[in-house]
PDB file of N, CA and C in Angstrom:
ATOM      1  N   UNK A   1     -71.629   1.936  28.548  1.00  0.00           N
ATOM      2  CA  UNK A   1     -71.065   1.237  27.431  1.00  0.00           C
ATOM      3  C   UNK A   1     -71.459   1.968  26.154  1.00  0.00           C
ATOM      4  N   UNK A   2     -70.932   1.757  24.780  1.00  0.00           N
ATOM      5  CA  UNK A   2     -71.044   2.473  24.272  1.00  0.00           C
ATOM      6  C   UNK A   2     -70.248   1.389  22.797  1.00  0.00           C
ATOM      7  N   UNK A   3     -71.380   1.858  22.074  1.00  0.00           N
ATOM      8  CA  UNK A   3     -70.947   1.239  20.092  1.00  0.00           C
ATOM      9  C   UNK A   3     -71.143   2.426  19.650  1.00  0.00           C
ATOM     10  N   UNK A   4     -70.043   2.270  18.717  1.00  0.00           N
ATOM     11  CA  UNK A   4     -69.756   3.743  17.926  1.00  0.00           C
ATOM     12  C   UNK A   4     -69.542   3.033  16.810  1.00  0.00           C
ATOM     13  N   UNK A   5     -70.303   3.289  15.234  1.00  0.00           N
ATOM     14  CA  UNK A   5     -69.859   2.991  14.418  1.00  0.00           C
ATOM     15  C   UNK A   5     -69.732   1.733  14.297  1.00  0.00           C
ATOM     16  N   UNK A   6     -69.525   1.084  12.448  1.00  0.00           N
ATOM     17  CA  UNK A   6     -69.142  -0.596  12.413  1.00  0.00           C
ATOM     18  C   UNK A   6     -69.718  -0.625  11.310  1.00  0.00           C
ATOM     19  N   UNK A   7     -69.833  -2.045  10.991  1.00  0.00           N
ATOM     20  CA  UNK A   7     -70.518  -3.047  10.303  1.00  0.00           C
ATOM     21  C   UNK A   7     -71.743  -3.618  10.027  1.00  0.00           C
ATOM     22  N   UNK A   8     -72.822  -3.463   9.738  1.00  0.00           N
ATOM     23  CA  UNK A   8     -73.775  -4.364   9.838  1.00  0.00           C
ATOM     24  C   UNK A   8     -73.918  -5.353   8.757  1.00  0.00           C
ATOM     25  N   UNK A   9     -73.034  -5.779   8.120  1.00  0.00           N
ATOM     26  CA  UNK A   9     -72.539  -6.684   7.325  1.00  0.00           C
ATOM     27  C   UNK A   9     -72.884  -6.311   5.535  1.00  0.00           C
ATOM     28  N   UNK A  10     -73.847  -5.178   5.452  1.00  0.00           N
ATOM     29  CA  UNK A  10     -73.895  -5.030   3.988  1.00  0.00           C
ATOM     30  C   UNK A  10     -73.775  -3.664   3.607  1.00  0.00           C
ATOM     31  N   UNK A  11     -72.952  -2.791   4.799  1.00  0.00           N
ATOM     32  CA  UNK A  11     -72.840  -1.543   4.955  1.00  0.00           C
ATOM     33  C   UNK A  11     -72.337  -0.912   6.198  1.00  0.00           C
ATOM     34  N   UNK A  12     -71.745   0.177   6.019  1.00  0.00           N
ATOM     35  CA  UNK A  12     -70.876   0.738   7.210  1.00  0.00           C
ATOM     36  C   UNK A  12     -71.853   2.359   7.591  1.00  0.00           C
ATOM     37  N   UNK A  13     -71.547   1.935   9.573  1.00  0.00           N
ATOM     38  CA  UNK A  13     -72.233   2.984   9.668  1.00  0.00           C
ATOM     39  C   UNK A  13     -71.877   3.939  10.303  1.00  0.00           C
ATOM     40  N   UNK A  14     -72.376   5.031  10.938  1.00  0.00           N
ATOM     41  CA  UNK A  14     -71.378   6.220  12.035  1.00  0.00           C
ATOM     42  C   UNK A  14     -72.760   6.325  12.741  1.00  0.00           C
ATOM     43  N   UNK A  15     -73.415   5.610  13.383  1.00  0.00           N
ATOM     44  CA  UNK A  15     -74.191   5.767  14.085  1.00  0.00           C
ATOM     45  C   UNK A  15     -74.033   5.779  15.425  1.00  0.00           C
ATOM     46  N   UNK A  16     -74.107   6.460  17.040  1.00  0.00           N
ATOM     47  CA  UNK A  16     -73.761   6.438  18.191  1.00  0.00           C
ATOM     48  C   UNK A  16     -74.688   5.667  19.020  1.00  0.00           C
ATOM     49  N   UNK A  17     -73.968   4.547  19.988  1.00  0.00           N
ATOM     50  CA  UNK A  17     -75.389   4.172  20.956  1.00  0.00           C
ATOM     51  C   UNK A  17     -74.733   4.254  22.391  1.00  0.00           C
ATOM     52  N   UNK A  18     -75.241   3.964  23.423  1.00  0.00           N
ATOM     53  CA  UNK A  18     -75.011   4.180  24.946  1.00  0.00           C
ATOM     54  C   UNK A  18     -75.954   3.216  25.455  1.00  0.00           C
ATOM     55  N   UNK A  19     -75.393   2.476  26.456  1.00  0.00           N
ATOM     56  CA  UNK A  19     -76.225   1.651  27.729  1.00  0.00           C
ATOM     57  C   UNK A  19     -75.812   1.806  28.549  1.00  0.00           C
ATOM     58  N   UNK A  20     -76.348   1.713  30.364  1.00  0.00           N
ATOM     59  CA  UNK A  20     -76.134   2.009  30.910  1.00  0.00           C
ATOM     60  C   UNK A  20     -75.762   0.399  31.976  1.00  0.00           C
ATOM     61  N   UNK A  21     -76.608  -0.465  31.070  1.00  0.00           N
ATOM     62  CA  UNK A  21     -76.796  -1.599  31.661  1.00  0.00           C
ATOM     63  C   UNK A  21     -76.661  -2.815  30.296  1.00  0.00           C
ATOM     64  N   UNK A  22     -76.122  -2.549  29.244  1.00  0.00           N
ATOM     65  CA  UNK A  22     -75.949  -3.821  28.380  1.00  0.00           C
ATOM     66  C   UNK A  22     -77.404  -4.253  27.886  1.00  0.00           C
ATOM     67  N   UNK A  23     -78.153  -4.176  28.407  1.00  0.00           N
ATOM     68  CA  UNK A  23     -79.653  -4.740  27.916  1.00  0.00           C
ATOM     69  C   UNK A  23     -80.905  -3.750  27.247  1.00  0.00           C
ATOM     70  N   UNK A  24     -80.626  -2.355  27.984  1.00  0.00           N
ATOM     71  CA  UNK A  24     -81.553  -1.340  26.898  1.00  0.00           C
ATOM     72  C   UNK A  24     -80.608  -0.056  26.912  1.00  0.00           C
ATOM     73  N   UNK A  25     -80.545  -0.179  25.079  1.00  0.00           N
ATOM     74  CA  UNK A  25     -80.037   1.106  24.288  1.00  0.00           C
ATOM     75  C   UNK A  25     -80.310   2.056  24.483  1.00  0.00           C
ATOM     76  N   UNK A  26     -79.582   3.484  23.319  1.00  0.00           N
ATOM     77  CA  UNK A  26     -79.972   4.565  23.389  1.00  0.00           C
ATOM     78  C   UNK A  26     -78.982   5.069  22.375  1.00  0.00           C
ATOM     79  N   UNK A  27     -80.015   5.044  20.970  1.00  0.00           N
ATOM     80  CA  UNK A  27     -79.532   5.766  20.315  1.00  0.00           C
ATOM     81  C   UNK A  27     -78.936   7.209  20.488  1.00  0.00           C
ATOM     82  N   UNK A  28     -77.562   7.655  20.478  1.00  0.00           N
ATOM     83  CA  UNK A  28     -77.072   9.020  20.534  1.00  0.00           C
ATOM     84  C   UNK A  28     -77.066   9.868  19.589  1.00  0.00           C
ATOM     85  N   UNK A  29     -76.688   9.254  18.712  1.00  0.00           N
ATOM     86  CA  UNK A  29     -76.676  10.224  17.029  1.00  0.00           C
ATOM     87  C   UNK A  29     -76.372   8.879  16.516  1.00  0.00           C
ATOM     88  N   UNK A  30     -77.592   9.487  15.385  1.00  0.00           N
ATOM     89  CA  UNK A  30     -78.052   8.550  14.001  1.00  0.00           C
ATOM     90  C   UNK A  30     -76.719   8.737  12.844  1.00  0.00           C
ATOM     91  N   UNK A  31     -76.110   9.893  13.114  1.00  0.00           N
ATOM     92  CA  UNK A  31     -75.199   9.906  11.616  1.00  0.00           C
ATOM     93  C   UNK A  31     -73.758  11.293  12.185  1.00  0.00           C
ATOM     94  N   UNK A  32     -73.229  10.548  12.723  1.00  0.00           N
ATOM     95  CA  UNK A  32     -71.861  11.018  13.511  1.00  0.00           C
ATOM     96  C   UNK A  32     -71.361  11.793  12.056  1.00  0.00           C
ATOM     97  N   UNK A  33     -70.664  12.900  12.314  1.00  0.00           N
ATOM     98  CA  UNK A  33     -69.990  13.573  11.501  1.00  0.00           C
ATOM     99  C   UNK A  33     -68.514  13.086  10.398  1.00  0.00           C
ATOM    100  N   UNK A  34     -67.939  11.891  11.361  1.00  0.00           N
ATOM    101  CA  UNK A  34     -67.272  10.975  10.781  1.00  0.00           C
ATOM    102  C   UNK A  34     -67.620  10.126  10.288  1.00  0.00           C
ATOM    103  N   UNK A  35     -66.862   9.947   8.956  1.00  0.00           N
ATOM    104  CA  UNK A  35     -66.988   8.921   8.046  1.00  0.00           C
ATOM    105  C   UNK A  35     -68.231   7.208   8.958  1.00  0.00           C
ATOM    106  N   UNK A  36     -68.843   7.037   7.982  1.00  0.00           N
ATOM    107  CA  UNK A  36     -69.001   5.842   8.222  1.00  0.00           C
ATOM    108  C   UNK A  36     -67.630   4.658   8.383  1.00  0.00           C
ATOM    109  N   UNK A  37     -67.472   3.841   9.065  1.00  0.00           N
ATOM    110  CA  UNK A  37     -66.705   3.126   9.577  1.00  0.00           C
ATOM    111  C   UNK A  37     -66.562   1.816   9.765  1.00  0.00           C
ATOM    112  N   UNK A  38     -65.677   0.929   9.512  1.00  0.00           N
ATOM    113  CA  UNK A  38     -65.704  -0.085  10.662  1.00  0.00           C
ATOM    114  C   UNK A  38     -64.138  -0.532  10.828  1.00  0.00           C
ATOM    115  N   UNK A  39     -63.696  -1.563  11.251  1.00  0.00           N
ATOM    116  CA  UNK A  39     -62.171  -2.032  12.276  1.00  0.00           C
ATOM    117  C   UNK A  39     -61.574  -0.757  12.689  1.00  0.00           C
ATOM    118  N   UNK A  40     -62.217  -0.079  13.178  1.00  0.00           N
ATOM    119  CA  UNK A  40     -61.649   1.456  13.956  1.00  0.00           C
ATOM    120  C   UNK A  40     -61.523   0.914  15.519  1.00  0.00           C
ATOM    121  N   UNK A  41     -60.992   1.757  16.244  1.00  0.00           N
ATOM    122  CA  UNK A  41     -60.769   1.740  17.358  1.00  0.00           C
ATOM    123  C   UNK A  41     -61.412   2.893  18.343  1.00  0.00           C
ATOM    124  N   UNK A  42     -61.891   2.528  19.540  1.00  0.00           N
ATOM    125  CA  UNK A  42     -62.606   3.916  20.584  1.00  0.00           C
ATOM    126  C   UNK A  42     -61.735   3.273  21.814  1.00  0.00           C
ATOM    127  N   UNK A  43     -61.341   4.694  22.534  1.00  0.00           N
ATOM    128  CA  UNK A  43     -61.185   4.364  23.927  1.00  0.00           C
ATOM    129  C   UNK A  43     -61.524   5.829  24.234  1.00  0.00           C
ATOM    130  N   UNK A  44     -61.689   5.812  25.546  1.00  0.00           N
ATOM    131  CA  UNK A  44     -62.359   6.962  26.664  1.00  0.00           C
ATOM    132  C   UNK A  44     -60.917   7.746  27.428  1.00  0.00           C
ATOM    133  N   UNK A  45     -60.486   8.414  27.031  1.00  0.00           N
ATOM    134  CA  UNK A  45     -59.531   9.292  27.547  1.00  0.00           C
ATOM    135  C   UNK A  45     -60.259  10.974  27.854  1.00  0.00           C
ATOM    136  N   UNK A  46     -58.807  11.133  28.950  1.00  0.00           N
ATOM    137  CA  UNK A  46     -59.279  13.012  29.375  1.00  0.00           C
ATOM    138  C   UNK A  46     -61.053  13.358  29.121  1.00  0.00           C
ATOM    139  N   UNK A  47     -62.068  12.641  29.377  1.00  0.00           N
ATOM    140  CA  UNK A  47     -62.999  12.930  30.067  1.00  0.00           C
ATOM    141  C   UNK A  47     -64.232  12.606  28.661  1.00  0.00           C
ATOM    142  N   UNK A  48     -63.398  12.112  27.510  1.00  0.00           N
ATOM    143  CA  UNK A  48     -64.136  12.161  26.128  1.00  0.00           C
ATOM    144  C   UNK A  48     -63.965  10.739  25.613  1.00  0.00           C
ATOM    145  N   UNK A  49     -64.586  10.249  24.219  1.00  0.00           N
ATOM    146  CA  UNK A  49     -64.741   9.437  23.610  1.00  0.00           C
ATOM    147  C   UNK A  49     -64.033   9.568  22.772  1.00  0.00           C
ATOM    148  N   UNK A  50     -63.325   8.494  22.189  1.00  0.00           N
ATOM    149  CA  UNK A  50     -62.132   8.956  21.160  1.00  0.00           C
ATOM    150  C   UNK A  50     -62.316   7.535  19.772  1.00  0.00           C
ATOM    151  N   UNK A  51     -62.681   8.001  18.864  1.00  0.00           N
ATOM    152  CA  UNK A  51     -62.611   7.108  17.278  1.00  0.00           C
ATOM    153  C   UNK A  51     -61.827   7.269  16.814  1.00  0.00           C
ATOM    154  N   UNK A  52     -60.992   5.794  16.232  1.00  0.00           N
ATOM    155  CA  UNK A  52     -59.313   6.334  15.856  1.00  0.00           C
ATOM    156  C   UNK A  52     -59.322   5.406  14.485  1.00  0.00           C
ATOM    157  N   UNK A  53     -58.977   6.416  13.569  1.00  0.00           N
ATOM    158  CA  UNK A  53     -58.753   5.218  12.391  1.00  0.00           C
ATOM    159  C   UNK A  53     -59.867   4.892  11.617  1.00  0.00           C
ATOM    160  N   UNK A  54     -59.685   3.607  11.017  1.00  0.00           N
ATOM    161  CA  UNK A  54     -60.217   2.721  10.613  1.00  0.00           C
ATOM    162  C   UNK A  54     -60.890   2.503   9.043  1.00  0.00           C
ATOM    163  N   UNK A  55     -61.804   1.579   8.617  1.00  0.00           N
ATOM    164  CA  UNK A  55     -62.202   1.476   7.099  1.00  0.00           C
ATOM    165  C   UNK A  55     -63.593   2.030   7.113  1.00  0.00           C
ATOM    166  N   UNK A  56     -63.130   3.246   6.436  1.00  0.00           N
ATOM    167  CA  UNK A  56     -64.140   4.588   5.742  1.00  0.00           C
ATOM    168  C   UNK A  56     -64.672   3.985   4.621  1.00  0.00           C
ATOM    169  N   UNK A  57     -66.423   4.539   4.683  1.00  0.00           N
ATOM    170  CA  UNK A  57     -67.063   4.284   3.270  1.00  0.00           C
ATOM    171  C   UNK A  57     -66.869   5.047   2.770  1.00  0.00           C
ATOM    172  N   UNK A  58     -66.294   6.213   2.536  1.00  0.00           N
ATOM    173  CA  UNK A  58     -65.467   7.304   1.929  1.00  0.00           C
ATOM    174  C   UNK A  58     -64.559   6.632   0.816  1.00  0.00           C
ATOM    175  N   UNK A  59     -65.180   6.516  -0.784  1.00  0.00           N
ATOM    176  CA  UNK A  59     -64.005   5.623  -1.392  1.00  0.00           C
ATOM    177  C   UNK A  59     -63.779   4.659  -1.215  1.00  0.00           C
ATOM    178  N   UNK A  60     -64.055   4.152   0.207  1.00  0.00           N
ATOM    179  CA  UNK A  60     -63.511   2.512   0.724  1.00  0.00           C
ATOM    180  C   UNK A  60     -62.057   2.252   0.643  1.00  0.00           C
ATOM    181  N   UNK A  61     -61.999   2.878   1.877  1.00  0.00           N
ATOM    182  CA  UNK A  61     -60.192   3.517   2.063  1.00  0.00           C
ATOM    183  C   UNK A  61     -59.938   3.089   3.830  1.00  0.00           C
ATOM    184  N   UNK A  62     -59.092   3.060   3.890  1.00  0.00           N
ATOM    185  CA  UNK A  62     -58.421   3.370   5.311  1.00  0.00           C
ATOM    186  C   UNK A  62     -58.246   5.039   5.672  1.00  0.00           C
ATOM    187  N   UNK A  63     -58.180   5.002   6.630  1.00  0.00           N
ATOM    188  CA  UNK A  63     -57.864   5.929   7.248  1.00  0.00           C
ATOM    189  C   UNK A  63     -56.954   6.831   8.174  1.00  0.00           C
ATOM    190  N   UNK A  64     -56.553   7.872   8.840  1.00  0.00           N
ATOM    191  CA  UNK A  64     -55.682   7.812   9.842  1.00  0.00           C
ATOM    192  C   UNK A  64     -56.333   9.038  10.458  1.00  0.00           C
ATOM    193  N   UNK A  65     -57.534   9.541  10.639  1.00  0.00           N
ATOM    194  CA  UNK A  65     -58.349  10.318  11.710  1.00  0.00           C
ATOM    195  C   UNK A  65     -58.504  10.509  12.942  1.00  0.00           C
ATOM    196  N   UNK A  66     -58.972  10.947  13.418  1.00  0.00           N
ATOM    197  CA  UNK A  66     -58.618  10.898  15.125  1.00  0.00           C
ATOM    198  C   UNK A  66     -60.173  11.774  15.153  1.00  0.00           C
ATOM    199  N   UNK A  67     -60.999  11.771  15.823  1.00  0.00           N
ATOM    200  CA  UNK A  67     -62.689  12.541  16.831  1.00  0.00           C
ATOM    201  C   UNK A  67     -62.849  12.119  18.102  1.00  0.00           C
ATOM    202  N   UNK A  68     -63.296  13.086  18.533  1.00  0.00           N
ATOM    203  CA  UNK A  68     -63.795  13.032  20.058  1.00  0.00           C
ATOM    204  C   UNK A  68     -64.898  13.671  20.011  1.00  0.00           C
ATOM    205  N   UNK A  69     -65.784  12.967  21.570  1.00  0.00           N
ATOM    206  CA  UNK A  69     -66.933  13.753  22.147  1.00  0.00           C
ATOM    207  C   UNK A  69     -66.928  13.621  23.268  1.00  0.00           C
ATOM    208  N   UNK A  70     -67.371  14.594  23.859  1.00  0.00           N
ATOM    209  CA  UNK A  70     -67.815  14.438  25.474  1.00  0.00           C
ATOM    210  C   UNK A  70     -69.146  13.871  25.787  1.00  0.00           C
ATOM    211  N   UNK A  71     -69.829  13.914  24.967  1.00  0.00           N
ATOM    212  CA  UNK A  71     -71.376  13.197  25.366  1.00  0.00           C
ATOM    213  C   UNK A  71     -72.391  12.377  24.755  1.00  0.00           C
ATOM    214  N   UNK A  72     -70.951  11.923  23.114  1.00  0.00           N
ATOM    215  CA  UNK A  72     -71.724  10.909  22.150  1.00  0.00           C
ATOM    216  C   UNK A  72     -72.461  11.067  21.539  1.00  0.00           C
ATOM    217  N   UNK A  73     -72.915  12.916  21.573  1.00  0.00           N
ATOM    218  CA  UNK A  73     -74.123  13.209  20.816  1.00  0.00           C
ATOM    219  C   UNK A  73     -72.852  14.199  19.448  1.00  0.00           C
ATOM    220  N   UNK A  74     -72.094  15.303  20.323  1.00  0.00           N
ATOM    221  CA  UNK A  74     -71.278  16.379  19.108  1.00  0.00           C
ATOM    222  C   UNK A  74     -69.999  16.003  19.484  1.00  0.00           C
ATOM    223  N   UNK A  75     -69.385  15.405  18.061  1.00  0.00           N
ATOM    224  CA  UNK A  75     -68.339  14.897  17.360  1.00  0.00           C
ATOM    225  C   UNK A  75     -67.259  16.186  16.868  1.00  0.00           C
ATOM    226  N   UNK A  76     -66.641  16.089  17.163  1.00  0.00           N
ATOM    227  CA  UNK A  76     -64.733  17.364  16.882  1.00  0.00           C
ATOM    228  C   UNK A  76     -63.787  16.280  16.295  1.00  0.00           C
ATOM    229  N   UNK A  77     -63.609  16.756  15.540  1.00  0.00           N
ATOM    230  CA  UNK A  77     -62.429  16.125  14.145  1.00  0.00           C
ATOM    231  C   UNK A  77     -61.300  16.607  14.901  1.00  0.00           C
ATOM    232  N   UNK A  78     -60.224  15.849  15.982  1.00  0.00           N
ATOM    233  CA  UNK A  78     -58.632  16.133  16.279  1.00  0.00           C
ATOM    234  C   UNK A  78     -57.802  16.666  15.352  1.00  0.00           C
ATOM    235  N   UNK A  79     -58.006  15.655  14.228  1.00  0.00           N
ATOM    236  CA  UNK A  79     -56.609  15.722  13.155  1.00  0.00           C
ATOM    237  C   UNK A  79     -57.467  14.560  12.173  1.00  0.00           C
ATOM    238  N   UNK A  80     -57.404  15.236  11.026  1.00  0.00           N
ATOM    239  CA  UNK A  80     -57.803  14.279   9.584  1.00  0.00           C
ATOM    240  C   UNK A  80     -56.752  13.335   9.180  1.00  0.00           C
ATOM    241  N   UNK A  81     -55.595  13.785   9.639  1.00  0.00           N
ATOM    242  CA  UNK A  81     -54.485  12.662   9.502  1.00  0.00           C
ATOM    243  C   UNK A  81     -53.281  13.013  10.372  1.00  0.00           C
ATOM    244  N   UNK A  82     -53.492  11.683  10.946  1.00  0.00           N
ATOM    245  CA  UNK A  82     -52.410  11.914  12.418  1.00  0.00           C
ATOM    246  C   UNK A  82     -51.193  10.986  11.672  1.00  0.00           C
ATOM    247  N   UNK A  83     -50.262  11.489  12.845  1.00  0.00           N
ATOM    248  CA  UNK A  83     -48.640  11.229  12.483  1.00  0.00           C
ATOM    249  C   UNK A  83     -48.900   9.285  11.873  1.00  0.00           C
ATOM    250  N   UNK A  84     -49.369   8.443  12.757  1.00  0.00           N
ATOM    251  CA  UNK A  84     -49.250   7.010  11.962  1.00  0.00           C
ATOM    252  C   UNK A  84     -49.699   6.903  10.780  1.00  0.00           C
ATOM    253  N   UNK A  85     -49.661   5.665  10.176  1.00  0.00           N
ATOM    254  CA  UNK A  85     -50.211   5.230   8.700  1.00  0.00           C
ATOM    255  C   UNK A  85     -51.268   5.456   9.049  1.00  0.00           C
ATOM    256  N   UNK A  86     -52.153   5.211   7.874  1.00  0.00           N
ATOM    257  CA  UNK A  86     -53.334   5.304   7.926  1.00  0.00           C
ATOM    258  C   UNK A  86     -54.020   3.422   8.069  1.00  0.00           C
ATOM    259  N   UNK A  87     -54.793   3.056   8.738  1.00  0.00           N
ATOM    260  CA  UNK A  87     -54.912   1.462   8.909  1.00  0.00           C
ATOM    261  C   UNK A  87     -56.114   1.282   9.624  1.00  0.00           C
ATOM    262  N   UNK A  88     -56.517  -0.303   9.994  1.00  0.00           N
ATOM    263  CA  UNK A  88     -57.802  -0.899  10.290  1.00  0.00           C
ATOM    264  C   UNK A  88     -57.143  -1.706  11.109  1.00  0.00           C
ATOM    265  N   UNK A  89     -58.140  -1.929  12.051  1.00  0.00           N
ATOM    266  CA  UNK A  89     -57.965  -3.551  12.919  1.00  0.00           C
ATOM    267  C   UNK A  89     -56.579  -3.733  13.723  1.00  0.00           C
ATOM    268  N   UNK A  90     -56.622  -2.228  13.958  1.00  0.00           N
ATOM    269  CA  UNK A  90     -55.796  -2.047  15.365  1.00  0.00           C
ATOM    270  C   UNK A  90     -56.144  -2.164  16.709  1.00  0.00           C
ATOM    271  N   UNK A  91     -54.951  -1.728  17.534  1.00  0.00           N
ATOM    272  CA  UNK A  91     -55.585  -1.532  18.941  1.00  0.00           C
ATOM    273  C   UNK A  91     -55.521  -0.221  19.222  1.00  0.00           C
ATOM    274  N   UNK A  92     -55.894   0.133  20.473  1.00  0.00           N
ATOM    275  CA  UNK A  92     -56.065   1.433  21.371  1.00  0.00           C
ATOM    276  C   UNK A  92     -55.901   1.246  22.468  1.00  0.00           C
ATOM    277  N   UNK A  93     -55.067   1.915  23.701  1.00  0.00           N
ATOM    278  CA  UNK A  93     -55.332   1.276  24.601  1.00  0.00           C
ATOM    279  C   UNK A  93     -55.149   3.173  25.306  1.00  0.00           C
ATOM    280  N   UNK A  94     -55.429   3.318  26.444  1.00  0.00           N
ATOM    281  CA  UNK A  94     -55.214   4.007  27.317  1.00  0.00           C
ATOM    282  C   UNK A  94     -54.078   3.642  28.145  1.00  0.00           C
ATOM    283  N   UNK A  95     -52.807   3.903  28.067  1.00  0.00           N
ATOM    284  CA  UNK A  95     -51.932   3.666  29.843  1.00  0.00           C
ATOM    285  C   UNK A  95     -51.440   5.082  30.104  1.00  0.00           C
ATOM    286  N   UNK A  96     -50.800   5.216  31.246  1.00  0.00           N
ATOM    287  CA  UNK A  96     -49.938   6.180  31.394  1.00  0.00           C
ATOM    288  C   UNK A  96     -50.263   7.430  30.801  1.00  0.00           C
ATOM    289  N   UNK A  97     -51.638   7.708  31.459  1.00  0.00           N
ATOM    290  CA  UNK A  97     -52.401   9.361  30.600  1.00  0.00           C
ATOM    291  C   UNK A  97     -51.769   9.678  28.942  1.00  0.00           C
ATOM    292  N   UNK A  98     -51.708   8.799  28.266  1.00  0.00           N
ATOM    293  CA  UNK A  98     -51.698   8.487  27.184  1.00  0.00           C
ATOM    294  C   UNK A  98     -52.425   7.555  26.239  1.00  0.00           C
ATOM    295  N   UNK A  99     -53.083   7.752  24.614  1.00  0.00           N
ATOM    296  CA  UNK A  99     -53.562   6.894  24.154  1.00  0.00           C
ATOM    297  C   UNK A  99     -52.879   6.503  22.814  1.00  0.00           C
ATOM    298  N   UNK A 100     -52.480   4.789  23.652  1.00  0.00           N
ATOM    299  CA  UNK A 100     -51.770   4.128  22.541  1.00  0.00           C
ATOM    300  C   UNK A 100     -52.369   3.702  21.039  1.00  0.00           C
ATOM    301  N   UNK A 101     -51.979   3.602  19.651  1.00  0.00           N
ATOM    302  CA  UNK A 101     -52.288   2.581  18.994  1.00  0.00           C
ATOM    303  C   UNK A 101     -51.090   1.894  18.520  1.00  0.00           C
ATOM    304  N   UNK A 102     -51.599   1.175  18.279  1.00  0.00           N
ATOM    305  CA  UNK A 102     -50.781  -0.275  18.149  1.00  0.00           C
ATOM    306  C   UNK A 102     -50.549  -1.319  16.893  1.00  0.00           C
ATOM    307  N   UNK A 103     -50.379  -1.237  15.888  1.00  0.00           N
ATOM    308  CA  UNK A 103     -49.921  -1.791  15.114  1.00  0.00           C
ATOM    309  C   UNK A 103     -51.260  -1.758  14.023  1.00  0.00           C
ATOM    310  N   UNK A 104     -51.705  -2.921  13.368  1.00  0.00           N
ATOM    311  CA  UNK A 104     -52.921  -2.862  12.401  1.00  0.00           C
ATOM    312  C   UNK A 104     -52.617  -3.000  11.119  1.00  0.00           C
ATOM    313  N   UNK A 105     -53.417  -3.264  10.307  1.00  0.00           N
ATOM    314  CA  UNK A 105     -53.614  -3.723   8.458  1.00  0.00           C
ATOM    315  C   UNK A 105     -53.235  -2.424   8.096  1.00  0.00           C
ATOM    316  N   UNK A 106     -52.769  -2.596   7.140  1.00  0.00           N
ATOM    317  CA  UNK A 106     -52.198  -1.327   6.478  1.00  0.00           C
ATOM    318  C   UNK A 106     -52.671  -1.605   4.869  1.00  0.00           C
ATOM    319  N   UNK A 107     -53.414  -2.409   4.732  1.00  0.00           N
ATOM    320  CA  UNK A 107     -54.515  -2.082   3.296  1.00  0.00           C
ATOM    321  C   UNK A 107     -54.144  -3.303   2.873  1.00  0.00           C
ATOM    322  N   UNK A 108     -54.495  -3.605   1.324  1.00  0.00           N
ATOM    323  CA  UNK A 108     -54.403  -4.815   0.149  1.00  0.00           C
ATOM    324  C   UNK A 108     -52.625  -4.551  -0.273  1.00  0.00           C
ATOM    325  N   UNK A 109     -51.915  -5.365  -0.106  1.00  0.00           N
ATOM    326  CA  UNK A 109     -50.514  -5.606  -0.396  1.00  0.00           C
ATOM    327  C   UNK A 109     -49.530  -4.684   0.009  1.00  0.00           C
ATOM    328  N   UNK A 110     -50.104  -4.041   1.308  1.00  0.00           N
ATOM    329  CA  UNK A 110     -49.241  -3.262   2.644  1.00  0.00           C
ATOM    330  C   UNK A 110     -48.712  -4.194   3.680  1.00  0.00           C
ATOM    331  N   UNK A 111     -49.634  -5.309   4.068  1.00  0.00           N
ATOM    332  CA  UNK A 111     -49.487  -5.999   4.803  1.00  0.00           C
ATOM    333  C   UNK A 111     -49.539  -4.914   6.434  1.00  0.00           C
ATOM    334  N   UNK A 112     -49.157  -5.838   7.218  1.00  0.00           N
ATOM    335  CA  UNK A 112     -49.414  -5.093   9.098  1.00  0.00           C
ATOM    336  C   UNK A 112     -48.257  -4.667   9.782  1.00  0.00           C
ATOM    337  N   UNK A 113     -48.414  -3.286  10.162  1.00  0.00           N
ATOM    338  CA  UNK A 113     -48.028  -2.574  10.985  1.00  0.00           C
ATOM    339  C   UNK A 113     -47.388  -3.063  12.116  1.00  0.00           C
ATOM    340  N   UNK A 114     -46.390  -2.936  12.766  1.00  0.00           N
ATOM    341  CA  UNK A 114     -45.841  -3.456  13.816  1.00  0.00           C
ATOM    342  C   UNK A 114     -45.057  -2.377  14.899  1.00  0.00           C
ATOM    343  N   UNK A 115     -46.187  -1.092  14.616  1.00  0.00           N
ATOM    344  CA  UNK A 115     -44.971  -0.037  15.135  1.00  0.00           C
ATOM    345  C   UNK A 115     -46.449   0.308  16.475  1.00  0.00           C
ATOM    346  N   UNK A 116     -45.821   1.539  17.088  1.00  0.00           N
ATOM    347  CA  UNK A 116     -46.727   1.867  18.825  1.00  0.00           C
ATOM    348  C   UNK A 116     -46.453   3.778  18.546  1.00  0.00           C
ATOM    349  N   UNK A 117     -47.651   3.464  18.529  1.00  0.00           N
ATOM    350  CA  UNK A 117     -47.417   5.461  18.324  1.00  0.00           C
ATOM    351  C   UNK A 117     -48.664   5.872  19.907  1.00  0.00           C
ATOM    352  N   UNK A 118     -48.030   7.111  20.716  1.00  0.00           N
ATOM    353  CA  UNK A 118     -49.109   7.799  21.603  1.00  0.00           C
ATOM    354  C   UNK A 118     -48.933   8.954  21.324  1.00  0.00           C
ATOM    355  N   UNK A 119     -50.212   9.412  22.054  1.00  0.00           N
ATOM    356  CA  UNK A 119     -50.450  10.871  21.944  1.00  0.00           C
ATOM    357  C   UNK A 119     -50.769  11.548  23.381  1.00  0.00           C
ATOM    358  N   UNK A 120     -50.629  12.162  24.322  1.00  0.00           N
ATOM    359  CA  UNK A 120     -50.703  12.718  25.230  1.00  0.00           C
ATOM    360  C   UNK A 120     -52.269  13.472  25.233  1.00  0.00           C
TER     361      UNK A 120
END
């Protein structure tokens, strides 16, 4: 299992953790190369960890980023801005050796996304 990034309610962080069992941690990396974060999305595709999106302490912006890792410790920037909007508090899903996202906030008086973009 695995928390990547978030909230701790008075600040956003890019910090990596791993369990193997839900009950004892393991910090991976203290300060991920990507933006601090939170309503981002992770799913586990083609053999890596994948952070998609979400609200950057960068400015305090949305985003439309894409990173991967293979081992939760070294982070690779995909694309700084992929083909969708840039947005928060989407989904992700894996089907069909593809990873979906799925709709999401599109900022203060954008209102939400209702469109399905994948990437192979």
């Amino acid at each position: 299992m695995w928390i990547i990034a978030g909230s701790t309610g008075s600040s956003l962080e890019n910090d990596v953790w791993s369990s193997a069992n839900g009950n004892f941690w393991i910090q991976q990396q203290t300060s991920a190369p990507f933006s601090a974060r939170s309503e981002h999305s992770s799913v586990v595709f083609d053999g890596g960890i994948w952070v998609i999106a979400g609200y950057t302490a960068t400015g305090s912006q949305l985003t439309n980023d894409v990173w991967y890792s293979f081992d939760g410790i070294s982070w690779d920037n995909k694309t700084q801005t992929a083909n969708f909007s840039k947005r928060q508090s989407h989904s992700s899903v894996v089907f069909n050796n593809k990873i979906w996202v799925i709709g999401g906030d599109l900022g203060p008086g954008k209102g939400y996304a209702n469109d399905v973009w994948y990437s192979e």
